[in-house]
C-alpha atoms as a PDB file:
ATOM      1  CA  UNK A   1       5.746 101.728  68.285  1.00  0.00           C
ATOM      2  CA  UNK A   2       9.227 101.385  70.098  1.00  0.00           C
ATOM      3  CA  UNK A   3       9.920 104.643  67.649  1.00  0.00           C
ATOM      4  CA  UNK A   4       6.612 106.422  68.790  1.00  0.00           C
ATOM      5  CA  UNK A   5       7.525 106.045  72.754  1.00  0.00           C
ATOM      6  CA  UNK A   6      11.382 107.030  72.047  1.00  0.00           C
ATOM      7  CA  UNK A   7      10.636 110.268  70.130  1.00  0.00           C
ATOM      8  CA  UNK A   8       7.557 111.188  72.348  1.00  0.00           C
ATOM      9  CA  UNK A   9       9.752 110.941  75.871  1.00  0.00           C
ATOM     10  CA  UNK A  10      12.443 112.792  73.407  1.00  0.00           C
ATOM     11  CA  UNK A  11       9.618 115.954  73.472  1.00  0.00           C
ATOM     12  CA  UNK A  12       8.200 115.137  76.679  1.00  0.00           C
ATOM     13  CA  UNK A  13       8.310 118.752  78.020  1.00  0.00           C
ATOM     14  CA  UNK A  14       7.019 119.801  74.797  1.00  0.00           C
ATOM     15  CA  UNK A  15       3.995 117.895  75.518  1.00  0.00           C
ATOM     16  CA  UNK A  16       3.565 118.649  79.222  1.00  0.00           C
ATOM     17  CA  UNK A  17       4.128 122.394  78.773  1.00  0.00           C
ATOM     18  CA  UNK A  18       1.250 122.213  75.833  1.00  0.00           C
ATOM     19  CA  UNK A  19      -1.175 120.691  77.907  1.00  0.00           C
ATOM     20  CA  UNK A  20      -0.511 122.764  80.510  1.00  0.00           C
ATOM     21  CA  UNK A  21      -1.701 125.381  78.293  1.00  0.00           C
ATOM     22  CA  UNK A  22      -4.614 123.608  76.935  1.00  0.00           C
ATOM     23  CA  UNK A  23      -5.794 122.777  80.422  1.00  0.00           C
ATOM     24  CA  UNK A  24      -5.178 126.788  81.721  1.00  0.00           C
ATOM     25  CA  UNK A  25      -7.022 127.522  78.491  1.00  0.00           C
ATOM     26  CA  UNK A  26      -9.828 125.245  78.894  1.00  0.00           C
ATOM     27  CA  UNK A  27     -10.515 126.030  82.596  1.00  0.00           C
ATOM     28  CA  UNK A  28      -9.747 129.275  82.418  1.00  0.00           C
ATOM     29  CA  UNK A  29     -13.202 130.457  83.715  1.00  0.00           C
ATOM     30  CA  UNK A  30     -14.312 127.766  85.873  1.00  0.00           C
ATOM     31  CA  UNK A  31     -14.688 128.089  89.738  1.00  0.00           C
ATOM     32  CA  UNK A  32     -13.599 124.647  90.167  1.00  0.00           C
ATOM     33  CA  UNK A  33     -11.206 124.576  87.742  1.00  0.00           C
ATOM     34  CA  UNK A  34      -9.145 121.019  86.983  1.00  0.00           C
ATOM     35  CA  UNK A  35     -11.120 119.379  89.633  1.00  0.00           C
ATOM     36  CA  UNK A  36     -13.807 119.651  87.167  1.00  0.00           C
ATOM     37  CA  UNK A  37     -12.270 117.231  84.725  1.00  0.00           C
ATOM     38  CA  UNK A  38     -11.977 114.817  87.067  1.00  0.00           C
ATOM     39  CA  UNK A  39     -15.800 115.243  89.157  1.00  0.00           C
ATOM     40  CA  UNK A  40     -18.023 115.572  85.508  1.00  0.00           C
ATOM     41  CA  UNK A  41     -16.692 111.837  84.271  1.00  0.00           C
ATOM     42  CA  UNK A  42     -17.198 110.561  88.268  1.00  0.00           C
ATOM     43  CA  UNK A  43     -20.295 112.197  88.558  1.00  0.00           C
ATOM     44  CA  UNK A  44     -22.191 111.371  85.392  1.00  0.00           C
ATOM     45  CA  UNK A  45     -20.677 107.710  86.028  1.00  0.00           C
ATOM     46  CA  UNK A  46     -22.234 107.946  89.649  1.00  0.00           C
ATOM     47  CA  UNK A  47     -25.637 109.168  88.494  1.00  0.00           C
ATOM     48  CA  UNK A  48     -26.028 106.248  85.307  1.00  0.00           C
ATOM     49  CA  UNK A  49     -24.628 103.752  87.735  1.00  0.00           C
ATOM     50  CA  UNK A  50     -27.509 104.019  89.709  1.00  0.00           C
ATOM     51  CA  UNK A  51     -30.132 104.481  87.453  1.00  0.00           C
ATOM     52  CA  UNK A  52     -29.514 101.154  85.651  1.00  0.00           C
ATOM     53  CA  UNK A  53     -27.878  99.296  88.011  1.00  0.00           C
ATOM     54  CA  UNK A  54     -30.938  99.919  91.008  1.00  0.00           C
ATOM     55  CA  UNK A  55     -34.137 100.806  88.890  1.00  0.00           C
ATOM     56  CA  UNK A  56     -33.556  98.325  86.044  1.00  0.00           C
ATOM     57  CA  UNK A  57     -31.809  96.238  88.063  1.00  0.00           C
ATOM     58  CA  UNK A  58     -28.769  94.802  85.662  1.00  0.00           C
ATOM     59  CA  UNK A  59     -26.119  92.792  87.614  1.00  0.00           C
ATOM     60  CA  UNK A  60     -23.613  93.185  85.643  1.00  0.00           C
ATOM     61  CA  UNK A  61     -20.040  92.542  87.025  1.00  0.00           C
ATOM     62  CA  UNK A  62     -17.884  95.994  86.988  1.00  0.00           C
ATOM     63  CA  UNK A  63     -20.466  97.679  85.204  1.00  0.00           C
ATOM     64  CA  UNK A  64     -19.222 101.346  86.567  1.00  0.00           C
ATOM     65  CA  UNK A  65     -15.859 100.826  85.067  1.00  0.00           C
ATOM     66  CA  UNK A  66     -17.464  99.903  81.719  1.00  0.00           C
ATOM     67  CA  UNK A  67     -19.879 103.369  81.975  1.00  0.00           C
ATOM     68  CA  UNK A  68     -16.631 105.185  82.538  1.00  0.00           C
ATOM     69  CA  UNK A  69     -14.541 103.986  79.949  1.00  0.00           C
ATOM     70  CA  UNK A  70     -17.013 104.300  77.557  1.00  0.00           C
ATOM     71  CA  UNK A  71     -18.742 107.638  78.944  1.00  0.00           C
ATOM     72  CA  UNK A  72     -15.190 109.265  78.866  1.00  0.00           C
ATOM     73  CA  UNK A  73     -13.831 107.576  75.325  1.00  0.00           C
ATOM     74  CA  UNK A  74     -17.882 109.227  73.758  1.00  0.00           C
ATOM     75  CA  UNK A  75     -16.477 112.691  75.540  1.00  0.00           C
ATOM     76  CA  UNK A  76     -13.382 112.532  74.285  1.00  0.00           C
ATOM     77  CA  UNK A  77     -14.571 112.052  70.436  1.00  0.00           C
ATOM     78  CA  UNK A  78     -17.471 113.990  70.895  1.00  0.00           C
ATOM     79  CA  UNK A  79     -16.038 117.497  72.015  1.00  0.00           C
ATOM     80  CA  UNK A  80     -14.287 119.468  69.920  1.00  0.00           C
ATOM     81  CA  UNK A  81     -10.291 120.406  70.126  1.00  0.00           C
ATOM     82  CA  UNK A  82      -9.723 123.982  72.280  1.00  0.00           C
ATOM     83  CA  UNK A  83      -7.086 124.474  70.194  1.00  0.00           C
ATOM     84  CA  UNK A  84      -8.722 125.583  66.928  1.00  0.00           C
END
């Protein structure tokens, strides 16, 4: 692991400058642009939240931070690289 960390800060603006470029590339045509990477996760958190936190009434403790981890770890997986 100690290897990992030393060789990625080694290339570390190798791997800013490429996600740079896979950001630019990926919001390319959007109006809002990186902001949207950050509002979709929020948003879809926001809107689940309430659903089953009000209407089915669950109390469970930290429950939005659970829906976002797991919301953004199923978006991560599920979408495919932009790099192919």
């Amino acid at each position: 692991m100690k290897q990992f960390l030393k060789e990625a800060y080694r290339y570390r603006e190798l791997l800013g400058e490429l996600v740079r470029r896979d950001l630019r590339v990926k919001y390319r045509r959007s109006i809002l642009g990186y902001l949207w990477s950050l509002l979709n996760p929020l948003l879809m958190m926001t809107v689940i939240s309430l659903v089953f936190s009000y209407m089915f009434r669950f109390d469970i403790e930290n429950y939005p931070l659970y829906l976002l981890t797991g919301q953004t770890l199923f978006n991560f997986f599920q979408s495919p690289p932009t790099w192919r």
